[in-house]
PDB file of N, CA and C in Angstrom:
ATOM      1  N   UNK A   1      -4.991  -8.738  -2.232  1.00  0.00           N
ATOM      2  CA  UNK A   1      -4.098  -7.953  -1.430  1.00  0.00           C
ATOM      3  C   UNK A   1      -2.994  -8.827  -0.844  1.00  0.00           C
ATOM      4  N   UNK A   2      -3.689 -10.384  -0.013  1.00  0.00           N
ATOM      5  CA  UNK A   2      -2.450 -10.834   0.052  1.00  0.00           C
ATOM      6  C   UNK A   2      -1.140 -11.516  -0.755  1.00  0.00           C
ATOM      7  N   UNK A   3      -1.506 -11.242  -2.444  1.00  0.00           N
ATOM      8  CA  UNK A   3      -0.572 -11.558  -3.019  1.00  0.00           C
ATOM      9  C   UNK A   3       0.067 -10.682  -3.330  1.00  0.00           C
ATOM     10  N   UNK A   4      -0.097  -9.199  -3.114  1.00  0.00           N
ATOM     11  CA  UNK A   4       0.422  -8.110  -3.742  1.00  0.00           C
ATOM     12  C   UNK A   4       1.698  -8.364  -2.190  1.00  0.00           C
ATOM     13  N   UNK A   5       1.029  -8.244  -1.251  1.00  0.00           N
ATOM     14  CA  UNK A   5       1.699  -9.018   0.101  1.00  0.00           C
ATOM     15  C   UNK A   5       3.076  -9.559  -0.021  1.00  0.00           C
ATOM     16  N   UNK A   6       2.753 -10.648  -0.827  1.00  0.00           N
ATOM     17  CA  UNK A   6       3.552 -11.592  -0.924  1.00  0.00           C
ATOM     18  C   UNK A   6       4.727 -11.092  -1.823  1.00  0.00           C
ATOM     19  N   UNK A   7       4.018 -10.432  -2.745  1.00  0.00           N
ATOM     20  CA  UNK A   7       5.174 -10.237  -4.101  1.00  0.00           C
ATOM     21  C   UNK A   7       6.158  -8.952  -3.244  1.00  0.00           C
ATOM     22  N   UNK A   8       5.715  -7.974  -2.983  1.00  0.00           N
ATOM     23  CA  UNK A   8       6.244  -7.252  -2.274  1.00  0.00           C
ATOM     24  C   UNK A   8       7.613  -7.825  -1.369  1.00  0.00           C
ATOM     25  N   UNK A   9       7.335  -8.718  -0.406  1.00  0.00           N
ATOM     26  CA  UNK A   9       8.404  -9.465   0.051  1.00  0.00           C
ATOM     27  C   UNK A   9       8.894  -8.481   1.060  1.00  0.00           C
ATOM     28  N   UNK A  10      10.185  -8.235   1.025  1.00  0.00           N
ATOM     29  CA  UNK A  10      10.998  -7.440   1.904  1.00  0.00           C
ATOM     30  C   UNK A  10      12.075  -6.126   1.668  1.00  0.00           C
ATOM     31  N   UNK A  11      11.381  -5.923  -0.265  1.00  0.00           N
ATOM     32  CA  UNK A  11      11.622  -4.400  -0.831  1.00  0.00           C
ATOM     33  C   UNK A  11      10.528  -3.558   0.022  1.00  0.00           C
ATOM     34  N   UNK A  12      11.502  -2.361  -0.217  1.00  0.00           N
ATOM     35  CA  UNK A  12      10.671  -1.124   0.152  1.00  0.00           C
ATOM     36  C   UNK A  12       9.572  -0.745  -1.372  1.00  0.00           C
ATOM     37  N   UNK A  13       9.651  -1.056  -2.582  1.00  0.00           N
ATOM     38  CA  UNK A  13       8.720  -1.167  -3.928  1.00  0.00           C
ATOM     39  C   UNK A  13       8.946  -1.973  -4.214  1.00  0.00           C
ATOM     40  N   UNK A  14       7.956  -2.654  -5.420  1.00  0.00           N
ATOM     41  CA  UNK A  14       7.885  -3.855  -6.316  1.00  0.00           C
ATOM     42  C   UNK A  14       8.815  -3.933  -7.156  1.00  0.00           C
ATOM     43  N   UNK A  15       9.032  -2.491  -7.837  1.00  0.00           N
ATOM     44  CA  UNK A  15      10.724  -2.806  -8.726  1.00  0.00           C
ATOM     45  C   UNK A  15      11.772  -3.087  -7.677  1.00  0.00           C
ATOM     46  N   UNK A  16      11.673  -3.428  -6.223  1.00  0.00           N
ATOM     47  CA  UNK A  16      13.018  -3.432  -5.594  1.00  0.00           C
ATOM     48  C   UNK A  16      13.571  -2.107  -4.513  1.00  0.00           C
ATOM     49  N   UNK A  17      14.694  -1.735  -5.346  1.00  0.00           N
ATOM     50  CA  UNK A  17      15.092   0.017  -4.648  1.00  0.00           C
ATOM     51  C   UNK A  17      14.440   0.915  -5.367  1.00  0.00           C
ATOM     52  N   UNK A  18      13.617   0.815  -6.585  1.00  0.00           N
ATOM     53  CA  UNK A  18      13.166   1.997  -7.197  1.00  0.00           C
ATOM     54  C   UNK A  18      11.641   2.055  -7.611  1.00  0.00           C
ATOM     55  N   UNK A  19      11.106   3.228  -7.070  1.00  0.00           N
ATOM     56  CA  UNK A  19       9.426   3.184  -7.232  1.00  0.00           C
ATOM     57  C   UNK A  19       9.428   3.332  -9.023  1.00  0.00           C
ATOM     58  N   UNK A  20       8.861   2.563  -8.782  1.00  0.00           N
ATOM     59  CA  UNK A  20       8.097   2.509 -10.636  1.00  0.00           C
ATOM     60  C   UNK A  20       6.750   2.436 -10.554  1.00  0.00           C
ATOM     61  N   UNK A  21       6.015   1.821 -11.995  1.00  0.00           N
ATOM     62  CA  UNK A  21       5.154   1.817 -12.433  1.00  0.00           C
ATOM     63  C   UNK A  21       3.607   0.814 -11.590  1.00  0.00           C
ATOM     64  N   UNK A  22       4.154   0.072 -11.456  1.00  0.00           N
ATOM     65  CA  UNK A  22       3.059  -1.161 -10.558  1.00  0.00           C
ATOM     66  C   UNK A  22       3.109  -0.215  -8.734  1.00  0.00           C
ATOM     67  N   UNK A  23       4.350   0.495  -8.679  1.00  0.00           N
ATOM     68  CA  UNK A  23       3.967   1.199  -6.805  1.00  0.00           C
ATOM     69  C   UNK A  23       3.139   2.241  -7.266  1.00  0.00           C
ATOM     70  N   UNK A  24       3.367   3.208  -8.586  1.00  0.00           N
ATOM     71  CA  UNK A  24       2.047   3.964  -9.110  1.00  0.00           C
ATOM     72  C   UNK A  24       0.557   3.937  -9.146  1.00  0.00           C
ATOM     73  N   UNK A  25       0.426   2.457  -9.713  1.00  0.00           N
ATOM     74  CA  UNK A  25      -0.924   2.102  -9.858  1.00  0.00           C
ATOM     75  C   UNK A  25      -0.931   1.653  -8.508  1.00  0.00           C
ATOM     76  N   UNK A  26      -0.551   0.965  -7.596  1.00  0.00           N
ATOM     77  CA  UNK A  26      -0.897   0.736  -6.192  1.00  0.00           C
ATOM     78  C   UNK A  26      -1.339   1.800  -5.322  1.00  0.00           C
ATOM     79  N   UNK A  27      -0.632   2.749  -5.131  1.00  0.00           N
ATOM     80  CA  UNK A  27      -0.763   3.515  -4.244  1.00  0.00           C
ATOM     81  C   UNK A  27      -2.048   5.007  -4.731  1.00  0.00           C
ATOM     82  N   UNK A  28      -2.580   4.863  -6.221  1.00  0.00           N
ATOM     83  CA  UNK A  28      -4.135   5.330  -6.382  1.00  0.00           C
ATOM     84  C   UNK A  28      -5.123   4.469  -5.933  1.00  0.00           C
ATOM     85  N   UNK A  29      -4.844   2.940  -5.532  1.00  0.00           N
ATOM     86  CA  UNK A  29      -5.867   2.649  -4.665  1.00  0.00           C
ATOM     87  C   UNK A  29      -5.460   2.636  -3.042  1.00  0.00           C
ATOM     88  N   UNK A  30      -4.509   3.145  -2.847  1.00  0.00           N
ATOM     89  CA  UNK A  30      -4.192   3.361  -1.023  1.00  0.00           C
ATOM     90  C   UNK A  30      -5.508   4.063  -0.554  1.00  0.00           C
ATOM     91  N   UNK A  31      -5.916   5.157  -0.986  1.00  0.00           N
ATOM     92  CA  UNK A  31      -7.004   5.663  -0.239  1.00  0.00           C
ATOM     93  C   UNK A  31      -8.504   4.822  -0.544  1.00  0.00           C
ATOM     94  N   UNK A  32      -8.566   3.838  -0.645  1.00  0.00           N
ATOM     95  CA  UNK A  32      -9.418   3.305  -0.557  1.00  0.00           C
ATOM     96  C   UNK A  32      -9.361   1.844   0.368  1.00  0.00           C
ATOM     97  N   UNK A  33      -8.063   1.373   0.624  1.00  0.00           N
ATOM     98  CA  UNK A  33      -7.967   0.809   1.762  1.00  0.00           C
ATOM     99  C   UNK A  33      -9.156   0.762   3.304  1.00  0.00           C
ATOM    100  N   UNK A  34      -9.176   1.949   3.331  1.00  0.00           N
ATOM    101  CA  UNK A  34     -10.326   2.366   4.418  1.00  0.00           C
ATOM    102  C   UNK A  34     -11.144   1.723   4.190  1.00  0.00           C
ATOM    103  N   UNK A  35     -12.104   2.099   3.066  1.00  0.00           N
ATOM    104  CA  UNK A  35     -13.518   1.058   2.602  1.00  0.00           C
ATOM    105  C   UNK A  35     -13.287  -0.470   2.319  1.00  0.00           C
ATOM    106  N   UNK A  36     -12.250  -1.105   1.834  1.00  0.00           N
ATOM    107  CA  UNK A  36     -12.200  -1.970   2.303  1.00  0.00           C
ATOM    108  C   UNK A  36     -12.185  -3.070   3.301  1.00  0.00           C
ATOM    109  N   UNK A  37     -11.631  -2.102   4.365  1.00  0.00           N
ATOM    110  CA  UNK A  37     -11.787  -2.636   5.713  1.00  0.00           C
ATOM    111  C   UNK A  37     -12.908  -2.485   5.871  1.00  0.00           C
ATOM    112  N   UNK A  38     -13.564  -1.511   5.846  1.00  0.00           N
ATOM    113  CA  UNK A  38     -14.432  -1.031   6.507  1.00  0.00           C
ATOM    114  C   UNK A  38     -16.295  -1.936   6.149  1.00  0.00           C
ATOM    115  N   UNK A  39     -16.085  -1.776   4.826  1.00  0.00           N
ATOM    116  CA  UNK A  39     -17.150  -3.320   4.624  1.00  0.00           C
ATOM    117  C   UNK A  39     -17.004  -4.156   4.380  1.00  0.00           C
ATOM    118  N   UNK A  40     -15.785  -4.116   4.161  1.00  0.00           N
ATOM    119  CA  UNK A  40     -15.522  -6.130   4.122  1.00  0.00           C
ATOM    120  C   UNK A  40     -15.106  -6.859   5.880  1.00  0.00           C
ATOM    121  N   UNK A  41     -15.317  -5.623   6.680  1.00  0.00           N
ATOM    122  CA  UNK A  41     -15.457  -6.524   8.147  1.00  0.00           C
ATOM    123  C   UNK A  41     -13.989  -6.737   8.729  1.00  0.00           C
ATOM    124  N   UNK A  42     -12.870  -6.538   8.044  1.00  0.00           N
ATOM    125  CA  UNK A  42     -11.478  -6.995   7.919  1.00  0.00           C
ATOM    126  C   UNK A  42     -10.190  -6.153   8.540  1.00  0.00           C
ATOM    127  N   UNK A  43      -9.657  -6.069   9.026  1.00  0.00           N
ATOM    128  CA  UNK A  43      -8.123  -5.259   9.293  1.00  0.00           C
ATOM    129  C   UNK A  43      -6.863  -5.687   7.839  1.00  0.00           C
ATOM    130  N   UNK A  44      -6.581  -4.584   6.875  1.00  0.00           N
ATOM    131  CA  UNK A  44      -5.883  -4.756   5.951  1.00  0.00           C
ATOM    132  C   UNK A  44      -4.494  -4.647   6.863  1.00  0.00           C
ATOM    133  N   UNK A  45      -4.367  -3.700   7.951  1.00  0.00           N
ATOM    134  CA  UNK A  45      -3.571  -3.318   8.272  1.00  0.00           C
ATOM    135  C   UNK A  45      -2.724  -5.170   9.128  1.00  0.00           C
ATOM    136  N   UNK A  46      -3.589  -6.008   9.796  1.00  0.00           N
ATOM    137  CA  UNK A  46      -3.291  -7.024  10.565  1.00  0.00           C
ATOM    138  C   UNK A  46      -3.163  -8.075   8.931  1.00  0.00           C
ATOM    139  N   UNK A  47      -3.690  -8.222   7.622  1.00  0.00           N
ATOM    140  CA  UNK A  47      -3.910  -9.286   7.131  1.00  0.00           C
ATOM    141  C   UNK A  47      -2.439  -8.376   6.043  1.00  0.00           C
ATOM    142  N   UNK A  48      -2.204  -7.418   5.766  1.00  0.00           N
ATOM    143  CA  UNK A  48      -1.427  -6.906   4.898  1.00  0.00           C
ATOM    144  C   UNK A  48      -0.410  -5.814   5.494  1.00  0.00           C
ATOM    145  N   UNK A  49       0.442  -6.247   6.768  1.00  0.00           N
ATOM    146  CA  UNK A  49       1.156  -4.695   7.183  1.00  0.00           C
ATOM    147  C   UNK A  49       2.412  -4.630   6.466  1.00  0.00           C
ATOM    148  N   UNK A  50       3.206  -5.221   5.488  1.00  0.00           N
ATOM    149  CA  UNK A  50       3.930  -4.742   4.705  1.00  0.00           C
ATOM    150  C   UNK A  50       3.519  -3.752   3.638  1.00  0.00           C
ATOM    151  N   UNK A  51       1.997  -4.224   3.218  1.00  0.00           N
ATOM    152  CA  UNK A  51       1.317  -3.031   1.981  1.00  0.00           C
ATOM    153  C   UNK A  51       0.877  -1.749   2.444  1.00  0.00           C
ATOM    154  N   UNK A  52       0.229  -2.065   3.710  1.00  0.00           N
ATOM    155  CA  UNK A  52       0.239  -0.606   4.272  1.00  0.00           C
ATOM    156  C   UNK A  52       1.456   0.187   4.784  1.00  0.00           C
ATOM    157  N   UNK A  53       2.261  -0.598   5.079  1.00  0.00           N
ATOM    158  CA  UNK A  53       3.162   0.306   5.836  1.00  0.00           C
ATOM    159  C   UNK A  53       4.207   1.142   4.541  1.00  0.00           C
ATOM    160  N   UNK A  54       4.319   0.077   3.363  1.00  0.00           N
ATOM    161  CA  UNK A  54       4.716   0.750   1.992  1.00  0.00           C
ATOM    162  C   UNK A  54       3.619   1.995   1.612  1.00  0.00           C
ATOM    163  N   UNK A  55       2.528   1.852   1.887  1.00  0.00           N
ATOM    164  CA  UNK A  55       1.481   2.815   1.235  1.00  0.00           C
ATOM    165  C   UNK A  55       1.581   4.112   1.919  1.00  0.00           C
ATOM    166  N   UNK A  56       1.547   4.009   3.334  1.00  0.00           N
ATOM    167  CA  UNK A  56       2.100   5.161   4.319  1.00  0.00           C
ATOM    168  C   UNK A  56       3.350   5.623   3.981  1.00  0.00           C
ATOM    169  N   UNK A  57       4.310   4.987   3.733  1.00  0.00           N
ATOM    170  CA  UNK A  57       5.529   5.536   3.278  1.00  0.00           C
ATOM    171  C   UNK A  57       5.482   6.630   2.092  1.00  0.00           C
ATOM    172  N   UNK A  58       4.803   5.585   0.741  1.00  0.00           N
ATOM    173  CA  UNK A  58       5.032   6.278  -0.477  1.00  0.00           C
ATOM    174  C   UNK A  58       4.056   7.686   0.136  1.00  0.00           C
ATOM    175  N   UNK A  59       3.183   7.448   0.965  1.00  0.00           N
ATOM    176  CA  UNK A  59       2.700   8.727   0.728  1.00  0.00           C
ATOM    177  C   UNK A  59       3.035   9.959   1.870  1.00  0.00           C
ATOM    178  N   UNK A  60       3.814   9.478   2.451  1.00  0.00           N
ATOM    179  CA  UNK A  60       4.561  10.902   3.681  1.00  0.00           C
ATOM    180  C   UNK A  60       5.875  11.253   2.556  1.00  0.00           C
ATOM    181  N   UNK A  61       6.517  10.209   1.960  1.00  0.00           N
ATOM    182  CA  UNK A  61       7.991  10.763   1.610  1.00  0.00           C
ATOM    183  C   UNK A  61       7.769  11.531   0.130  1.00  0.00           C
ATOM    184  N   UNK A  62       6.284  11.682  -0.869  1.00  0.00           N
ATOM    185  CA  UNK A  62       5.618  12.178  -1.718  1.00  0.00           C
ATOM    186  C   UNK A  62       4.934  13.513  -1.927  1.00  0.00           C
ATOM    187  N   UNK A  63       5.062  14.682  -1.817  1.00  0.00           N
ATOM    188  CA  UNK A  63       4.108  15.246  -1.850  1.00  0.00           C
ATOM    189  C   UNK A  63       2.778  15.685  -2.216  1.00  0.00           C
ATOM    190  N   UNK A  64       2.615  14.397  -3.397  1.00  0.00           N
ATOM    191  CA  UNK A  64       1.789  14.886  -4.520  1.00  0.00           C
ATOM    192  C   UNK A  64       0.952  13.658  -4.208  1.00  0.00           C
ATOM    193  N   UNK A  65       0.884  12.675  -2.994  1.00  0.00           N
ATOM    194  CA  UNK A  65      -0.109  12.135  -2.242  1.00  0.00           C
ATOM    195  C   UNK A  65      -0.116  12.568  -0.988  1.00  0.00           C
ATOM    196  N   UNK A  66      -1.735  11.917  -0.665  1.00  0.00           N
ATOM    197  CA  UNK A  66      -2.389  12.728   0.294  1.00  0.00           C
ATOM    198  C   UNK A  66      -2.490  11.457   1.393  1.00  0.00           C
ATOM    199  N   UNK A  67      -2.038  11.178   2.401  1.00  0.00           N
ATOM    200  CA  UNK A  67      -2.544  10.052   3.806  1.00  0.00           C
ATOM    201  C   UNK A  67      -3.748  10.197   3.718  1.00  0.00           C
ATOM    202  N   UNK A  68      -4.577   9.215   4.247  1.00  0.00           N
ATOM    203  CA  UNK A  68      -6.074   8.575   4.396  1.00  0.00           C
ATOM    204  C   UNK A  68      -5.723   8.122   5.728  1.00  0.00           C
ATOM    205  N   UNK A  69      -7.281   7.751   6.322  1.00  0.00           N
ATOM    206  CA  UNK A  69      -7.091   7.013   7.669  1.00  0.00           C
ATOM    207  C   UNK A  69      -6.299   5.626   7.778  1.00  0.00           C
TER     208      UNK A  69
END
């Protein structure tokens, strides 16, 4: 996660200005974020808040995803 972190950088997606293919496959594992935290003991949100805060995005400005906790 923290390299997806990293690559991410300071685009709003990985292609840059335009959601493509790699923010696709990312954001079918957004709803599982939760369980990650959740047994691995961890805050994704404190160790990764550029990925979440992209993941919250793609999925309010989307209709065809659903927010998770």
């Amino acid at each position: 996660m923290k390299t997806l972190e990293e690559q991410l950088g300071e685009k709003p997606y990985f292609g840059g200005e335009t959601f493509g293919f790699v923010d696709i496959s990312l954001i079918t594992y957004y709803c599982w974020f939760y369980s990650y935290e959740k047994f691995g003991k961890f805050s994704l949100k404190a160790e990764c808040p550029k990925l979440i805060g992209m993941g919250k995005e793609m999925c309010a400005e989307r209709e065809c995803f659903e927010d998770t906790p």
